[in-house]
Protein backbone atom coordinates (compact mmCIF):
# COMPACT_ATOMS: atom_id res chain seq x y z
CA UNK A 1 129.44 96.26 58.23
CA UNK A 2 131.18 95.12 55.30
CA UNK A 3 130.39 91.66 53.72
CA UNK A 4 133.06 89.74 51.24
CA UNK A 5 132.11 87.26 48.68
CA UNK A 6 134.62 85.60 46.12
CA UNK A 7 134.32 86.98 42.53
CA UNK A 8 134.57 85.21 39.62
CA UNK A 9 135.94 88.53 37.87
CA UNK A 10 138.53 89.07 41.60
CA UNK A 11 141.03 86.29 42.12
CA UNK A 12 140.74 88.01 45.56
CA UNK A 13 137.14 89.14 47.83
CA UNK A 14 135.12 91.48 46.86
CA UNK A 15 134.04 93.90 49.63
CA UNK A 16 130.87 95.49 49.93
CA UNK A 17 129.11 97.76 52.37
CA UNK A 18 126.04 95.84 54.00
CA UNK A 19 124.99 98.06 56.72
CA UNK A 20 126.31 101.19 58.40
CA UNK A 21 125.15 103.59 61.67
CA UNK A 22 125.66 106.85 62.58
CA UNK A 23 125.65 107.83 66.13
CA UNK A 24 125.35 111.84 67.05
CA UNK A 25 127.70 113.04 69.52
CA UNK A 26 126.27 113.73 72.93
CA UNK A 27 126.70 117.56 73.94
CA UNK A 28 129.22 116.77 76.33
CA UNK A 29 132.01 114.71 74.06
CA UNK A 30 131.31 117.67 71.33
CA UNK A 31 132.38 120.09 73.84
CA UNK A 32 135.45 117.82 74.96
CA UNK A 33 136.71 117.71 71.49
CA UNK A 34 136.23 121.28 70.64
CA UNK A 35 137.93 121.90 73.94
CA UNK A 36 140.95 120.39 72.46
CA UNK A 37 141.46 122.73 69.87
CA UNK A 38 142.65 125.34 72.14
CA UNK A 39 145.84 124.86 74.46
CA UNK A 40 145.72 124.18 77.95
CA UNK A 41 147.87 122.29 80.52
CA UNK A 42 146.01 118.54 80.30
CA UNK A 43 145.61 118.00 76.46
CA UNK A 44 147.12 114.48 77.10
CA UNK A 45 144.66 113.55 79.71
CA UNK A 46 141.75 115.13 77.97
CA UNK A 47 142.41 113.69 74.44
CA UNK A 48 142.37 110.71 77.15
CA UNK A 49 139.10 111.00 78.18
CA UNK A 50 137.45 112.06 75.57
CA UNK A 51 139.08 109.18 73.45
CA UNK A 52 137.12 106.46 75.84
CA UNK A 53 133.91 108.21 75.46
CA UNK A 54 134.32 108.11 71.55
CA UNK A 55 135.30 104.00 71.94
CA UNK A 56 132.31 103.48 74.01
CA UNK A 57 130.01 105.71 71.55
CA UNK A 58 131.51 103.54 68.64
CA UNK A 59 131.49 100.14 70.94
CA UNK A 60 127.37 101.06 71.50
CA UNK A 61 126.79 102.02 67.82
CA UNK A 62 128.28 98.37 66.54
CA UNK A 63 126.51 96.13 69.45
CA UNK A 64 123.53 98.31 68.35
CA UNK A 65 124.06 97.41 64.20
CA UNK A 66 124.86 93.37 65.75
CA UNK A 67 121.85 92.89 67.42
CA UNK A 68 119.53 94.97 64.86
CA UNK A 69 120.91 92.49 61.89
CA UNK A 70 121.08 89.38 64.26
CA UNK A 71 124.54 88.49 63.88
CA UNK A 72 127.28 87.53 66.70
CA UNK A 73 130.71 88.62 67.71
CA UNK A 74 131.64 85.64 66.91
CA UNK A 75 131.06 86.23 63.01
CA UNK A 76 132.86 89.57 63.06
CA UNK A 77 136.11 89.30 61.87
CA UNK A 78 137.01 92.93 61.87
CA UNK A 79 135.23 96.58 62.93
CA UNK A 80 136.52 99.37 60.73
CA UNK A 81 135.71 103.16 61.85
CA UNK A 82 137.39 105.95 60.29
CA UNK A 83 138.67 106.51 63.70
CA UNK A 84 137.63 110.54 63.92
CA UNK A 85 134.02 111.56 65.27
């Protein structure tokens, strides 16, 4: 989570890092993604797949950070990942 505050040295918000997670893979999604790395005939469908299972990992791992700092969806503006497990 990343809180901004004005700056009197920034005409614009400064950013910085308040709290972060990190959520292991499961066994199973490692395998999926290592999976990927070698061609088959359903890399579509299993980049698919094993895209949803990294969304709901990442989904879990920010209601997780929410509720452990007591603060609401509401107050999120934005969820930044750097979108690769």
């Amino acid at each position: 989570m990343v809180s901004t505050s004005p700056s009197p040295a920034l005409p614009t918000r400064t950013r910085q890092t308040a709290w972060a997670r990190f959520a292991p893979l499961s066994h199973d999604l490692r395998q999926q993604l290592l999976d990927l790395c070698s061609p088959g005939s359903d890399e579509l469908y299993l980049a698919g797949i094993a895209g949803n299972a990294w969304a709901r990992l990442a989904a879990s791992g920010v209601n997780q950070l929410l509720q452990q700092h007591q603060v609401s969806c509401e107050q999120v503006s934005a969820i930044g990942s750097h979108g690769r497990p």
